[in-house]
Protein backbone atom coordinates (compact mmCIF):
# COMPACT_ATOMS: atom_id res chain seq x y z
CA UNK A 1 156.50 112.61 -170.16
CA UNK A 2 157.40 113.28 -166.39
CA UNK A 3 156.61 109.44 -165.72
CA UNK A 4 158.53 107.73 -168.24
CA UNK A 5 161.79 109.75 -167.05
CA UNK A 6 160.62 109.29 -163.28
CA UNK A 7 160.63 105.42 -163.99
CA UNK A 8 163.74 105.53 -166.03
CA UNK A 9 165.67 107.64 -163.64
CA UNK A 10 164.79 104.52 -160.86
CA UNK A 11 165.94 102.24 -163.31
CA UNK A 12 169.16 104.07 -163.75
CA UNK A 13 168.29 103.74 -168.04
CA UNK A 14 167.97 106.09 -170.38
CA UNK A 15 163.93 106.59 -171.50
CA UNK A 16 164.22 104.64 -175.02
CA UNK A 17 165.80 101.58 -173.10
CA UNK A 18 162.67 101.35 -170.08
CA UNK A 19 159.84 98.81 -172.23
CA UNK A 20 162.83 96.60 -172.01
CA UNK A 21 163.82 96.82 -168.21
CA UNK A 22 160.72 96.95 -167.41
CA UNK A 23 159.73 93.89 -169.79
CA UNK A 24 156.47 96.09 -171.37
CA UNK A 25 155.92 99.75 -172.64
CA UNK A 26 154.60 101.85 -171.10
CA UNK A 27 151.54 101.60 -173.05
CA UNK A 28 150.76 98.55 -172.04
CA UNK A 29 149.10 100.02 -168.84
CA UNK A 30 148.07 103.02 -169.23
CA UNK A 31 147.46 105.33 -172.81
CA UNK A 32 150.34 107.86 -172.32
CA UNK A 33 148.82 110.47 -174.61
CA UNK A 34 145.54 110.17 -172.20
CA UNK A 35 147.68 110.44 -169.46
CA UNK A 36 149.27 113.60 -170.92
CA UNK A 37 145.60 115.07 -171.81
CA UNK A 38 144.50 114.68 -168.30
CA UNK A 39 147.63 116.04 -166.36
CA UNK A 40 148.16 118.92 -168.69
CA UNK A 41 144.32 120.18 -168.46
CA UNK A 42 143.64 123.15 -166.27
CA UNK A 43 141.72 121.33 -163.22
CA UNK A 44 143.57 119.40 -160.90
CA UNK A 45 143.63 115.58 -160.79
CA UNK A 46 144.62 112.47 -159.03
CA UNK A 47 145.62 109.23 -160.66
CA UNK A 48 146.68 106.45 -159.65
CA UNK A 49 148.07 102.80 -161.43
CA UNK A 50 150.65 100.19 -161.69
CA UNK A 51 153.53 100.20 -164.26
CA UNK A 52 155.53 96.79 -163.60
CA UNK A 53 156.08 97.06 -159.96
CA UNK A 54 155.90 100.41 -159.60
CA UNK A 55 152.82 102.49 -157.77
CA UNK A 56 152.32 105.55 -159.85
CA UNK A 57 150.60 108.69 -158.38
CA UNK A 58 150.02 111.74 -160.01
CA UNK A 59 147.66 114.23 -157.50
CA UNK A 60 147.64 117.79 -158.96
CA UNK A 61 150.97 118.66 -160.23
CA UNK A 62 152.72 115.89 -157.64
CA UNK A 63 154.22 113.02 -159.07
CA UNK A 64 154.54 109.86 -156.24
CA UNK A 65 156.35 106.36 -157.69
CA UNK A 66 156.71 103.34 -154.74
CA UNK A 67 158.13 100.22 -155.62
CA UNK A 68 156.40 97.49 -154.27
């Protein structure tokens, strides 16, 4: 999933090792396999939450993270 690398890549870990730099899963804010249903349909979309202190925005096929 392009956010869990996108977050992991910020955090300088390796995907496996984020729930714990981030001190929850991933799943604790958003259902990733939703996520993935909703990005990988054929109409374009835009999403937006929070994952720790990270601003997460997926519009179309752009992924945005901010750090607040």
């Amino acid at each position: 999933m392009a956010v869990i690398d996108a977050l992991a890549s910020l955090e300088d870990v390796r995907p496996v090792h984020l729930p714990a730099v981030l001190d929850d899963p991933l799943y604790d804010f958003i259902d990733p396999e939703a996520l993935d249903a909703l990005v990988t349909d054929k109409e374009a979309i835009s999403v937006s939450f929070t994952v720790a202190d990270y601003d997460v925005q997926i519009d179309g096929d752009k992924l945005r993270i901010h750090y607040e």
